[in-house]
N, C-alpha and C. Protein backbone atom coordinates (compact mmCIF):
# COMPACT_ATOMS: atom_id res chain seq x y z
N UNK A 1 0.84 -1.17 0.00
CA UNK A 1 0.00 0.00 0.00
C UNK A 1 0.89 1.24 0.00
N UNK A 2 0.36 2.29 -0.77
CA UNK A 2 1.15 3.53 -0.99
C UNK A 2 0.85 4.38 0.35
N UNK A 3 1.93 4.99 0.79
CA UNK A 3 2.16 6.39 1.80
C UNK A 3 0.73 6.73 1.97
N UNK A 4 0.70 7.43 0.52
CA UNK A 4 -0.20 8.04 0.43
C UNK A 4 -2.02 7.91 0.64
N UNK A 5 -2.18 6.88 0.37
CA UNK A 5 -3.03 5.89 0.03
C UNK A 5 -3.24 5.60 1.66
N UNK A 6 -2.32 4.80 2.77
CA UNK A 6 -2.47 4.96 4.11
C UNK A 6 -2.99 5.85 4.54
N UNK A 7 -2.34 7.06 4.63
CA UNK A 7 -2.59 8.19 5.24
C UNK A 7 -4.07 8.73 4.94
N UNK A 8 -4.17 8.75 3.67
CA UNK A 8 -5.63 8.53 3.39
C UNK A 8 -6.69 7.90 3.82
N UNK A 9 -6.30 6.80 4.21
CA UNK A 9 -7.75 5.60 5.02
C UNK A 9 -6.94 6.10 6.55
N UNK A 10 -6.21 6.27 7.31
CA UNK A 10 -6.04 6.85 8.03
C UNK A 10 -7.47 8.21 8.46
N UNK A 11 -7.22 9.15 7.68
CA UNK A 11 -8.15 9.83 7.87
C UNK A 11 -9.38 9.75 7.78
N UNK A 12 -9.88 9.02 7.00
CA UNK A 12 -10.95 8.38 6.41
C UNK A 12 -11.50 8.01 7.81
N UNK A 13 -10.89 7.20 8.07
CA UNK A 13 -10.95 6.32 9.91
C UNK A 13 -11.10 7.10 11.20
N UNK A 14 -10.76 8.00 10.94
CA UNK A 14 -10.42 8.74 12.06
C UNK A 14 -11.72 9.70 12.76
N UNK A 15 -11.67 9.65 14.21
CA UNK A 15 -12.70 9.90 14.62
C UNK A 15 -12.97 11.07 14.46
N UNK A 16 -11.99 11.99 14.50
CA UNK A 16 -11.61 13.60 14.80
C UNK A 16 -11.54 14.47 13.59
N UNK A 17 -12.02 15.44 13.57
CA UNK A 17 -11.72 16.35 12.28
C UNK A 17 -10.35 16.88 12.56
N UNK A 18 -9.83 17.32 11.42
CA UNK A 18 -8.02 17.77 11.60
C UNK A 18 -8.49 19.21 11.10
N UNK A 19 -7.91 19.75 11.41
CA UNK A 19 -7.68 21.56 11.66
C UNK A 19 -7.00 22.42 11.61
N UNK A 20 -7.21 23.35 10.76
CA UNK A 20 -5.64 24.38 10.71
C UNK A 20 -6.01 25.78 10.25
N UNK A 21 -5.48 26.30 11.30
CA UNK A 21 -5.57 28.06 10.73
C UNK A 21 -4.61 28.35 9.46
N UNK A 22 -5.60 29.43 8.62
CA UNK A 22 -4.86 30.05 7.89
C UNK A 22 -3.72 31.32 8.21
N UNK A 23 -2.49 30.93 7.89
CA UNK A 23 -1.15 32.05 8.89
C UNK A 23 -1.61 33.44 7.75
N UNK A 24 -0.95 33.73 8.10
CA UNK A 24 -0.90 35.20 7.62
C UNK A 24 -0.06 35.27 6.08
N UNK A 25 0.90 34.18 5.97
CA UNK A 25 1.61 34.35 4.95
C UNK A 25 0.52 33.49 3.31
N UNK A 26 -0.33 33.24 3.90
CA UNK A 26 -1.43 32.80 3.27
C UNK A 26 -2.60 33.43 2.36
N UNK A 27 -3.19 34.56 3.43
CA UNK A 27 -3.78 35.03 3.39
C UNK A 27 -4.15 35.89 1.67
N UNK A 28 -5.56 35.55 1.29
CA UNK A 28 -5.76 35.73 0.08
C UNK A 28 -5.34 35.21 -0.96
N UNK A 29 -4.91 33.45 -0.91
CA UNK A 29 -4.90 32.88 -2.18
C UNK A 29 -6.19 31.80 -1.97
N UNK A 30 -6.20 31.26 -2.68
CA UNK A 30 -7.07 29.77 -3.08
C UNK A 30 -7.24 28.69 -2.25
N UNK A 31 -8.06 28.28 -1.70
CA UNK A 31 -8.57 27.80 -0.59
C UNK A 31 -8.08 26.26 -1.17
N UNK A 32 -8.14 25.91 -2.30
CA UNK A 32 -7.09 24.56 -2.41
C UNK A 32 -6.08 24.35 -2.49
N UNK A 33 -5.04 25.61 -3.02
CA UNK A 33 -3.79 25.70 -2.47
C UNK A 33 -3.31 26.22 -1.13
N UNK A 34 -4.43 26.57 -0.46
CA UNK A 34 -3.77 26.33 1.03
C UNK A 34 -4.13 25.32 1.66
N UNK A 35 -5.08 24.49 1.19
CA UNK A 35 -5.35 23.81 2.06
C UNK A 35 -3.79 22.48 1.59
N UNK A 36 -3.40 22.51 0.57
CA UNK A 36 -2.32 21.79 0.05
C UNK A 36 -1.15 22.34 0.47
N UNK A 37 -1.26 23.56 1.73
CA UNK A 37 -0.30 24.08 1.90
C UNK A 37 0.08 23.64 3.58
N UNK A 38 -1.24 23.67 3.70
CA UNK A 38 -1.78 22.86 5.35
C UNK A 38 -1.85 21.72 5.54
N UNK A 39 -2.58 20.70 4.25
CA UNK A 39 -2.39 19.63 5.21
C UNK A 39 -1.46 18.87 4.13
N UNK A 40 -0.18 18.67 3.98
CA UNK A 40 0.87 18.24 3.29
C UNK A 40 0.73 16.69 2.82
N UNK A 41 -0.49 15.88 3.76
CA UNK A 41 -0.02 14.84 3.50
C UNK A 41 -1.02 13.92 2.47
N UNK A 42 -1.99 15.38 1.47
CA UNK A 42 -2.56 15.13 0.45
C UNK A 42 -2.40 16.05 -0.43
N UNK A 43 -2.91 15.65 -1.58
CA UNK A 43 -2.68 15.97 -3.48
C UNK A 43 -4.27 17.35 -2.87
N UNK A 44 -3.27 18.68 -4.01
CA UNK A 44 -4.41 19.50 -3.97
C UNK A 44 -5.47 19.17 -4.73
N UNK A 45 -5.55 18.37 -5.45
CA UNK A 45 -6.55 17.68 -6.51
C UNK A 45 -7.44 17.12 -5.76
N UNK A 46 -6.81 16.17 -4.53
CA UNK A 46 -7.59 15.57 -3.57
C UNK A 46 -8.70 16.54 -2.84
N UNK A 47 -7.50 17.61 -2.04
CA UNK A 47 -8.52 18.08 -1.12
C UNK A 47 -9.17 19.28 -2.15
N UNK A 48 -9.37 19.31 -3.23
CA UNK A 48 -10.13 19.98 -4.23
C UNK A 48 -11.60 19.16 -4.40
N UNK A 49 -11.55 17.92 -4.41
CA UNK A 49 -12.65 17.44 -4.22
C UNK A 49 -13.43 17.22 -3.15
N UNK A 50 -12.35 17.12 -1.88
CA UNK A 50 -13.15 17.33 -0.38
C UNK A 50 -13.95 18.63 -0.16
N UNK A 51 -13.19 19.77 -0.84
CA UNK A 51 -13.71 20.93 -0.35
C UNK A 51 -15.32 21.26 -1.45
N UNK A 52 -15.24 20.34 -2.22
CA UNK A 52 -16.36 20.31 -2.96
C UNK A 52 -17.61 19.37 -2.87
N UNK A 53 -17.24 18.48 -2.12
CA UNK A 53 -18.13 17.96 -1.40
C UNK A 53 -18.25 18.13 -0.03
N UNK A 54 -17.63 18.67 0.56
CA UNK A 54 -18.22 19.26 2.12
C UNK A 54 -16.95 18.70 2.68
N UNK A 55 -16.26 17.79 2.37
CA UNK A 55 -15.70 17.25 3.82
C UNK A 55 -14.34 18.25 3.81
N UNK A 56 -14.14 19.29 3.53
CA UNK A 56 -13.35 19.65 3.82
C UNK A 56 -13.54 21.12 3.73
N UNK A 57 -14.09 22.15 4.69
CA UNK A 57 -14.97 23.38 5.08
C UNK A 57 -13.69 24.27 5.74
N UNK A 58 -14.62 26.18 5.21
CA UNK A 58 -13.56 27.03 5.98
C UNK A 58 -14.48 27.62 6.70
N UNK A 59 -14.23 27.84 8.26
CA UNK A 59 -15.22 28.03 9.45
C UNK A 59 -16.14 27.51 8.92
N UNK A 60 -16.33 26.58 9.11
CA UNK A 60 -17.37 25.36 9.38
C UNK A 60 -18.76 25.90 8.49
N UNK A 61 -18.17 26.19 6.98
CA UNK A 61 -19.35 26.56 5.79
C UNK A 61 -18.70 25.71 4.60
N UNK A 62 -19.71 25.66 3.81
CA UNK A 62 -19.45 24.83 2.32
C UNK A 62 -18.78 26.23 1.70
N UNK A 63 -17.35 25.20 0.85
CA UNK A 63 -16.94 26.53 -0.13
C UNK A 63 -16.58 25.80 -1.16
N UNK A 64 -16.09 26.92 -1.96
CA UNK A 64 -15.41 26.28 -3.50
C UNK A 64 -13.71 26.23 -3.24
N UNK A 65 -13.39 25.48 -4.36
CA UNK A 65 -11.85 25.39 -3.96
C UNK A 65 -10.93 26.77 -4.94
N UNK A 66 -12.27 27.54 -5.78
CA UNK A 66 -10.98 28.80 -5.94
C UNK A 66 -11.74 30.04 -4.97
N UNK A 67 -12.57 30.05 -4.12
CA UNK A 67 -12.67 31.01 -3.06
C UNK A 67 -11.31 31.07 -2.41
N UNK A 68 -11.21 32.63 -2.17
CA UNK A 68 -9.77 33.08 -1.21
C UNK A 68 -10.08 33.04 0.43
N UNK A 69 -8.93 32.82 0.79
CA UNK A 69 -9.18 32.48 2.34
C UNK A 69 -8.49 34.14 2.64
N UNK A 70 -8.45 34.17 4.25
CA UNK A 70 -8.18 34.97 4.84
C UNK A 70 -7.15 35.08 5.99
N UNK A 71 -6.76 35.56 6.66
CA UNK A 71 -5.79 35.59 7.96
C UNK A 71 -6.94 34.76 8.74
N UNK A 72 -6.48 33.74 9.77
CA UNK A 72 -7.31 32.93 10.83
C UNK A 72 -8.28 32.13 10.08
N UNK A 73 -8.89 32.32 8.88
CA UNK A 73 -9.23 31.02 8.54
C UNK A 73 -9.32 29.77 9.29
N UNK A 74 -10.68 29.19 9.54
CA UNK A 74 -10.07 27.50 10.00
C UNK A 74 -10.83 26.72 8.82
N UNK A 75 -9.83 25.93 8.72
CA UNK A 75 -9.95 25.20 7.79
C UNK A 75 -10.26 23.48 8.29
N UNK A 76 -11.65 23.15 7.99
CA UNK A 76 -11.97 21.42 8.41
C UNK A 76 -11.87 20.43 7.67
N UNK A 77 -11.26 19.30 7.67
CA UNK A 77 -11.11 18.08 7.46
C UNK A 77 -11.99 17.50 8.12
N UNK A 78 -13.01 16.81 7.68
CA UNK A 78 -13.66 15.66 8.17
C UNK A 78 -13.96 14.54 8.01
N UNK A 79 -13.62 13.60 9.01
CA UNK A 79 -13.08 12.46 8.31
C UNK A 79 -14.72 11.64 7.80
N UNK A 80 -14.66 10.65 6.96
CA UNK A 80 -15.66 9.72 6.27
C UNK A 80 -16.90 9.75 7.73
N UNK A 81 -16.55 8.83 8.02
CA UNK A 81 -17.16 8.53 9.04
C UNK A 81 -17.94 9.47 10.12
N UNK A 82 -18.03 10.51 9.96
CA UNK A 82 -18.65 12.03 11.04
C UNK A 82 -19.80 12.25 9.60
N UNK A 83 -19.47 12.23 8.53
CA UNK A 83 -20.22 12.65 7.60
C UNK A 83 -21.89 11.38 7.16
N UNK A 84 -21.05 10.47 7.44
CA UNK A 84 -21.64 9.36 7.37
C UNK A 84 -23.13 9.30 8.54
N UNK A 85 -22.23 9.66 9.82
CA UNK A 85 -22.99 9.61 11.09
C UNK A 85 -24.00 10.89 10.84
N UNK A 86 -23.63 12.07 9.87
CA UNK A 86 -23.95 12.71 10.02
C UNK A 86 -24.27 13.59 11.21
N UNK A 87 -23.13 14.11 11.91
CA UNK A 87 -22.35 14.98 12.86
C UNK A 87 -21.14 15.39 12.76
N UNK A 88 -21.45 16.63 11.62
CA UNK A 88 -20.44 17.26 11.62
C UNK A 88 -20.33 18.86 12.51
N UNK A 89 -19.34 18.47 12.62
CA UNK A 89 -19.29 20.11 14.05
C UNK A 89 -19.83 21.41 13.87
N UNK A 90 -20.24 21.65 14.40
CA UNK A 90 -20.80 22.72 14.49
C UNK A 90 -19.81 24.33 15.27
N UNK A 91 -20.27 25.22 14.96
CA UNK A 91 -19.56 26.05 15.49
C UNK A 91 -19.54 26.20 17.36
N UNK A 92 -20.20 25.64 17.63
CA UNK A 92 -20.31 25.78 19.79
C UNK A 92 -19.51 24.73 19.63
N UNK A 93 -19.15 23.38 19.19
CA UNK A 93 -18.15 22.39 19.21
C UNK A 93 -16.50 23.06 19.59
N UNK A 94 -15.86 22.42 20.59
CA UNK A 94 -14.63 22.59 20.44
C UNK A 94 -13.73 21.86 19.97
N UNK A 95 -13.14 22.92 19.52
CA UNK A 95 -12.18 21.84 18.36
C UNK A 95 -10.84 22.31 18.42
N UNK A 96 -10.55 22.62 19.65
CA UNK A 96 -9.51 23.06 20.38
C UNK A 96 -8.44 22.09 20.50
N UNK A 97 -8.94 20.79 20.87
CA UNK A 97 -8.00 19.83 20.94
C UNK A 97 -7.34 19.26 19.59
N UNK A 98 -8.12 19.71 18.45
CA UNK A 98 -7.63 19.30 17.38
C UNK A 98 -7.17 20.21 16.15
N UNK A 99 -7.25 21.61 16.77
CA UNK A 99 -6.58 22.25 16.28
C UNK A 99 -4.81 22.19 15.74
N UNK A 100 -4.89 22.79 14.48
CA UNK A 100 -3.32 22.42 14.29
C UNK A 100 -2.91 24.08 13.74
N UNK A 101 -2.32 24.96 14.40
CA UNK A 101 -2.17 26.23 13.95
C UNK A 101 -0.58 26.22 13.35
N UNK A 102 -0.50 27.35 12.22
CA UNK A 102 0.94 27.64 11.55
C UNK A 102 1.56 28.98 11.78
């Protein structure tokens, strides 16, 4: 099995949404090249299709993957399985513990 491909059902699996502010050196490009800038350990092609089907949200709204992000941005990953259950976080949710800031 490929790296990549792991890491992938990895997340897939995973109970927790993964999380990351947008830094400042970011600010105002393309919400699929940052998110390829954030979470390194997928293809922007990939999370181009997450962010187009929901599982992958900025403050916890549906976007497109050429919308521009902003300074503080959070950016959600959610894994298969929350979507499935249908419980995905909401903004009173903390997501403090799974925050990943740059």
């Amino acid at each position: 099995m490929r790296e990549s491909q792991r890491l992938e059902e990895e997340v897939l699996a995973a109970e927790e949404p993964l999380s990351a502010k947008v830094p400042p050196a970011l600010h105002g490009q393309r919400l699929d090249a940052v998110a390829a800038a954030l979470f390194t350990d997928f293809s922007r092609s990939r999370l181009a299709e997450w962010i187009k089907v929901g599982r992958l949200q900025r403050n916890q709204c549906a976007a497109k993957p050429r919308d521009k992000v902003a300074v503080d941005d959070l950016l959600l990953l959610t894994p298969l399985l929350l979507l499935v259950a249908g419980s995905l976080p909401g903004p009173a949710d903390d997501l403090s513990k799974t925050s990943k800031e740059y």
